[in-house]
N, C-alpha and C. Protein backbone atom coordinates (compact mmCIF):
# COMPACT_ATOMS: atom_id res chain seq x y z
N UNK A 1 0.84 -1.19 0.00
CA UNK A 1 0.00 0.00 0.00
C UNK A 1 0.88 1.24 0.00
N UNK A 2 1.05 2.19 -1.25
CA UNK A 2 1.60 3.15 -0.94
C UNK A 2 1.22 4.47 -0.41
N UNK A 3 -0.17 4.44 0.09
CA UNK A 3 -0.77 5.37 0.79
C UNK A 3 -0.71 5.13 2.23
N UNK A 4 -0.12 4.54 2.89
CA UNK A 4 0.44 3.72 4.61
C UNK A 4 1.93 3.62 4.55
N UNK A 5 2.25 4.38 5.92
CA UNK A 5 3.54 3.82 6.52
C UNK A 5 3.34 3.34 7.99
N UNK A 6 4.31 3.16 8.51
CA UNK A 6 4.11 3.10 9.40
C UNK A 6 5.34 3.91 10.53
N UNK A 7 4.53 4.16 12.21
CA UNK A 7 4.67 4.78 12.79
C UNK A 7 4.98 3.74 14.23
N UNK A 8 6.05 4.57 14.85
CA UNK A 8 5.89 3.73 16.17
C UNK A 8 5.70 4.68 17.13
N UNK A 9 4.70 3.92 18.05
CA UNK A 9 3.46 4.76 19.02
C UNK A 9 3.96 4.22 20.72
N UNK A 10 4.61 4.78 21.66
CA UNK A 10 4.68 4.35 22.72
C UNK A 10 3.79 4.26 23.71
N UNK A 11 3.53 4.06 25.18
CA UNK A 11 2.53 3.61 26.03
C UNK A 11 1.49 5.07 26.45
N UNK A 12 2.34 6.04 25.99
CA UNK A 12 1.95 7.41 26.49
C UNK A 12 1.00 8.29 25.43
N UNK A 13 1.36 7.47 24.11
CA UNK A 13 0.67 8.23 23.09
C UNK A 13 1.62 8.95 21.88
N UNK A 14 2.94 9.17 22.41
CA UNK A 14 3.90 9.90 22.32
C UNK A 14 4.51 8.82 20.76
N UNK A 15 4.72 9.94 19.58
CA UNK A 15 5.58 9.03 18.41
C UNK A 15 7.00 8.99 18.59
N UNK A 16 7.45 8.50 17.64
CA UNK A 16 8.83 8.47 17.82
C UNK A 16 8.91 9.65 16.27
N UNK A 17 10.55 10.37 16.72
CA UNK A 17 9.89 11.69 15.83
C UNK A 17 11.42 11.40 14.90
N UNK A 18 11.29 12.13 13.94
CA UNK A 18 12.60 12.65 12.84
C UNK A 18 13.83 12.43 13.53
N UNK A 19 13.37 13.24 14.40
CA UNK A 19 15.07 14.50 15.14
C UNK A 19 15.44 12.94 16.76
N UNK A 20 14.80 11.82 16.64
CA UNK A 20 15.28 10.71 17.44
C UNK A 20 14.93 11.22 18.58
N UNK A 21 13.73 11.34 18.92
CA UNK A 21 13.21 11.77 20.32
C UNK A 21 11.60 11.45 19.81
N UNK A 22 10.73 11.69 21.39
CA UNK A 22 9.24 10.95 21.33
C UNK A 22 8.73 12.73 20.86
N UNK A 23 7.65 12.51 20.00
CA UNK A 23 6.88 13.72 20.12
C UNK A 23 5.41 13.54 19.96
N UNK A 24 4.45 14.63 20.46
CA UNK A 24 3.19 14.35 21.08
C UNK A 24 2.26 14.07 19.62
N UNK A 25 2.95 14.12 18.60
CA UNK A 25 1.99 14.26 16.94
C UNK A 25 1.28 15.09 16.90
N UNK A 26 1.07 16.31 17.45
CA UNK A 26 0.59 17.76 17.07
C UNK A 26 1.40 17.97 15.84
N UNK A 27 2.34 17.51 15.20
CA UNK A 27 3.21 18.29 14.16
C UNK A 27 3.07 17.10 13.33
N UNK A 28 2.62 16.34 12.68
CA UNK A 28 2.17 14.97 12.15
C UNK A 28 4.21 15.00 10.84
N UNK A 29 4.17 16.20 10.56
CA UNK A 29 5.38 16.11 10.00
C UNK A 29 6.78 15.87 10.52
N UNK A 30 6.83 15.75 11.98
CA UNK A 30 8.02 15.52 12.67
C UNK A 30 8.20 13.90 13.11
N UNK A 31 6.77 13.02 12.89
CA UNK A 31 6.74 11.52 13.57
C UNK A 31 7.37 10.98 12.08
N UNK A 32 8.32 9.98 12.80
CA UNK A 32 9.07 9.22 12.02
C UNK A 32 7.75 8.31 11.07
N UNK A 33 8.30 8.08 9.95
CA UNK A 33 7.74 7.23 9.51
C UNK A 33 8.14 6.22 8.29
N UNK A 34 7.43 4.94 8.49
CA UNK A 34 8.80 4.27 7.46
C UNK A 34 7.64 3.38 6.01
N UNK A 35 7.67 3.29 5.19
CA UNK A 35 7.62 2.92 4.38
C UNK A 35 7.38 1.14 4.69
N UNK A 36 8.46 0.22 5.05
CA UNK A 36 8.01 -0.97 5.22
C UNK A 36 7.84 -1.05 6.72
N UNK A 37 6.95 -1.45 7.38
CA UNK A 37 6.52 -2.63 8.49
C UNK A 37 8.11 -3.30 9.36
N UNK A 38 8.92 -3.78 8.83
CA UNK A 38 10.04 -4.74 9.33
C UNK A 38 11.24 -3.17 9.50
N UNK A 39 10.87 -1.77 9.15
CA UNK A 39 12.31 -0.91 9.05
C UNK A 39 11.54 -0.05 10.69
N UNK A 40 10.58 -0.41 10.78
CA UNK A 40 9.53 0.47 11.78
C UNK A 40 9.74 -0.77 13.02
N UNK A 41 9.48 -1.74 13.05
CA UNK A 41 9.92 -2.97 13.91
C UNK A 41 11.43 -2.52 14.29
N UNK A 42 12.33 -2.74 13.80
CA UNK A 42 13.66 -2.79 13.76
C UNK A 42 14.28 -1.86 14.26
N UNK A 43 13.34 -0.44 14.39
CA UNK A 43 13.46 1.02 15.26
C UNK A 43 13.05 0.71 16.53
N UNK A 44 11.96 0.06 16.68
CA UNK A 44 11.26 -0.06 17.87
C UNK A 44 11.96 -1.30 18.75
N UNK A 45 12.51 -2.35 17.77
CA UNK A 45 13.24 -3.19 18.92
C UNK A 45 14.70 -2.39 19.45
N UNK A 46 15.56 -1.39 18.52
CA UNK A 46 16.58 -0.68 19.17
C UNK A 46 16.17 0.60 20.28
N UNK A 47 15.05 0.54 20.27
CA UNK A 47 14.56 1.36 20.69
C UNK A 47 14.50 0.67 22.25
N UNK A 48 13.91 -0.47 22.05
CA UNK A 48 13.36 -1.17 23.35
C UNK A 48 14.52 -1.71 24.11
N UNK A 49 15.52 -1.41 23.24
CA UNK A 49 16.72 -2.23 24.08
C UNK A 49 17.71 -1.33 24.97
N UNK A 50 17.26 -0.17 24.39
CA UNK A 50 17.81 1.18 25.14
C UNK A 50 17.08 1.70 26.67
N UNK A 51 15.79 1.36 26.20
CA UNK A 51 14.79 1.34 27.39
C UNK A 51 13.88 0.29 27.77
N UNK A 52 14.14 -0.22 28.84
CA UNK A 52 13.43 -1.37 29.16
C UNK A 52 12.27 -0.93 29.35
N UNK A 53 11.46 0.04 30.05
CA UNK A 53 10.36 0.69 30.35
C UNK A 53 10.15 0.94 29.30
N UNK A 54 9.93 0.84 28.35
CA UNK A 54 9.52 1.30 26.63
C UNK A 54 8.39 0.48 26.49
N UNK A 55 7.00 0.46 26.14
CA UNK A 55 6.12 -0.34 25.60
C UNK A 55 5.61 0.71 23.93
N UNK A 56 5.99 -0.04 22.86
CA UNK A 56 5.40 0.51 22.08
C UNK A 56 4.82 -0.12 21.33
N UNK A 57 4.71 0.06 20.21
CA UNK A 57 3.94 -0.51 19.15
C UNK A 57 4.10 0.24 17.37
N UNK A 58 4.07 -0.79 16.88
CA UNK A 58 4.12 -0.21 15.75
C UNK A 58 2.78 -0.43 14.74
N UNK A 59 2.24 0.55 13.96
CA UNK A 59 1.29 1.28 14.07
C UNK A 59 1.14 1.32 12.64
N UNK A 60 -0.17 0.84 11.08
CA UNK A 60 0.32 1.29 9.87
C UNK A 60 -0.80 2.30 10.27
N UNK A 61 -0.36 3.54 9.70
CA UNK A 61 -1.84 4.46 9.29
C UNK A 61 -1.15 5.45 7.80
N UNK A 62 -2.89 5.65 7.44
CA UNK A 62 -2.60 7.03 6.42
C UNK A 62 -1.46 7.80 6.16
N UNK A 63 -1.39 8.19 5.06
CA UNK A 63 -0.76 9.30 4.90
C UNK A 63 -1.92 10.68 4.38
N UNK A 64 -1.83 11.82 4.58
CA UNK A 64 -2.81 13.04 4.43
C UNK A 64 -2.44 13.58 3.04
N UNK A 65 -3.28 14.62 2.84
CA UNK A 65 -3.07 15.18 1.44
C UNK A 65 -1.95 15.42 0.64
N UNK A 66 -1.38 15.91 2.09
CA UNK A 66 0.24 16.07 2.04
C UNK A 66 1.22 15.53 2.14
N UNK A 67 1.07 14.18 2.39
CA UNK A 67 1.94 12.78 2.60
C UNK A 67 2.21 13.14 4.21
N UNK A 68 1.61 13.58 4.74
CA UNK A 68 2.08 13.34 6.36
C UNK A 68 0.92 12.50 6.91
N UNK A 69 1.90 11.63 7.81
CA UNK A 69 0.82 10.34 8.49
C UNK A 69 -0.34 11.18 9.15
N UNK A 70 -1.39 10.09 9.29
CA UNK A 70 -2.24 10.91 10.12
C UNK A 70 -2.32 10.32 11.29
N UNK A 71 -1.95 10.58 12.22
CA UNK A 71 -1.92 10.07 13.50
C UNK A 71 -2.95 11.17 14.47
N UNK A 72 -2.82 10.60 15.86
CA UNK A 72 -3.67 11.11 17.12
C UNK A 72 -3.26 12.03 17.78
N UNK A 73 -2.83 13.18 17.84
CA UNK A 73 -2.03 13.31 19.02
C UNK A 73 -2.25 13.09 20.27
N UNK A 74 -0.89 12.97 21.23
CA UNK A 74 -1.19 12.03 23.16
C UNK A 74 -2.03 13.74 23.26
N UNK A 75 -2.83 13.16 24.68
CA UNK A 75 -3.06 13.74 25.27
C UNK A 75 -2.41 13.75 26.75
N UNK A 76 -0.63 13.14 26.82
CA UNK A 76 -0.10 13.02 27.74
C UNK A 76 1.14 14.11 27.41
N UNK A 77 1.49 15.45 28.26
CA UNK A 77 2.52 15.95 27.88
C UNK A 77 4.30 15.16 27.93
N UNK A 78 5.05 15.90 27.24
CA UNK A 78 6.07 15.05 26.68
C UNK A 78 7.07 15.57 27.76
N UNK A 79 7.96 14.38 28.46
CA UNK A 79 8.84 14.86 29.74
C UNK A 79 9.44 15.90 29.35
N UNK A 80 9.56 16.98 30.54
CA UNK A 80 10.97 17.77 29.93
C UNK A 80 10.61 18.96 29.52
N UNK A 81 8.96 19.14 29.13
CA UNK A 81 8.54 20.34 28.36
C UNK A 81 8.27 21.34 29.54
N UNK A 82 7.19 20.92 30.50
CA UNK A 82 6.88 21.77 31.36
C UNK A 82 7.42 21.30 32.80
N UNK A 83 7.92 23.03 33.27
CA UNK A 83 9.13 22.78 34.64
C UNK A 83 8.30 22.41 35.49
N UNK A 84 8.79 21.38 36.74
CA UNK A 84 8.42 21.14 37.90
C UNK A 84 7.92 22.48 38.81
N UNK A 85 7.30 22.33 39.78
CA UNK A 85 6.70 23.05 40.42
C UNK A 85 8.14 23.04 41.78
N UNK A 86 8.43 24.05 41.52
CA UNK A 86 9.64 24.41 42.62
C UNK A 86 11.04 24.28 42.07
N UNK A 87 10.83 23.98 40.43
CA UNK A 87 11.96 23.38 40.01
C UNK A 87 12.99 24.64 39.86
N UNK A 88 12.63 26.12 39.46
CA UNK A 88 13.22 27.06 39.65
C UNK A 88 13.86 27.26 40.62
N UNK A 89 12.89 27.38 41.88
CA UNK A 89 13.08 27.65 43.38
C UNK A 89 15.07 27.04 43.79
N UNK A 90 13.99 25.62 43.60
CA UNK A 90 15.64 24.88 44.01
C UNK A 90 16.90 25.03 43.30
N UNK A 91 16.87 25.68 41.80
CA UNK A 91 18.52 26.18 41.22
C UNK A 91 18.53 27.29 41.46
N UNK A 92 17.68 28.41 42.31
CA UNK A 92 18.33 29.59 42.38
C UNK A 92 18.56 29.15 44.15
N UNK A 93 18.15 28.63 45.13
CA UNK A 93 18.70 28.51 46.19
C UNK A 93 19.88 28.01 45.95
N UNK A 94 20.20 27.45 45.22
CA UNK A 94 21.61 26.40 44.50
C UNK A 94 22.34 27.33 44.64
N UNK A 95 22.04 28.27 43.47
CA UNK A 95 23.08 29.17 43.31
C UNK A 95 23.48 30.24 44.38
N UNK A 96 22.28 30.29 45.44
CA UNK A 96 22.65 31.51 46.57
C UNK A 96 23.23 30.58 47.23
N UNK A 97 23.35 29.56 47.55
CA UNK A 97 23.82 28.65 48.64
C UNK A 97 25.50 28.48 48.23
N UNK A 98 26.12 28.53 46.73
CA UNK A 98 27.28 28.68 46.25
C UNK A 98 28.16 29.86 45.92
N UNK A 99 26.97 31.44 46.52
CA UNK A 99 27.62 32.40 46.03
C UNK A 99 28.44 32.38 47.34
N UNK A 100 28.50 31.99 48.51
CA UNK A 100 28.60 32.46 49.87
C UNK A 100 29.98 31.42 50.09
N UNK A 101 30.37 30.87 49.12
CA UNK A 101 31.30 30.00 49.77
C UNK A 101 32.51 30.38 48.97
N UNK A 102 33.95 30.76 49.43
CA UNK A 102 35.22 30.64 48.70
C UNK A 102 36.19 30.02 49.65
């Protein structure tokens, strides 16, 4: 089928993207996508071997008008994007706690 690739989809919702990182598929042009079934497998088992906590799946869907897959986007945000609650707090005490020492 040359209107399907496929995509690999982890436990969170989250694709696996271009640039070798998970992204939420709001940008349908940044999720990796492969042409055969066994090159999309073969990502996802190096993938799984890097992270044991990894559950994914690999996924055929559409491609859109524009040849970009059509996928879901998570409705789980992606680690790393939005700061912890105090996470500021604690590197600027960091840093007052290191101005005081020579």
């Amino acid at each position: 089928m040359s209107d399907e690739v496929f995509v690999i989809r982890n436990q969170h919702g989250h694709y696996w993207g271009k640039a070798k990182a998970w992204v939420s598929g709001d940008e349908a042009k940044a999720v990796m996508r492969a042409r055969h079934e066994d090159e999309a497998v073969n990502t996802l088992f190096e993938l799984s071997a890097k992270d044991v906590e990894l559950r994914g799946q690999v996924m055929g869907v559409a491609l859109s008008e524009k040849g970009e897959p059509v996928v879901e986007p998570s409705q789980v945000p992606l680690p790393g994007l939005a700061p912890e609650p105090g996470a500021d707090g604690a590197v600027e005490a960091a840093a007052e706690n290191t101005q005081g020492v020579n």
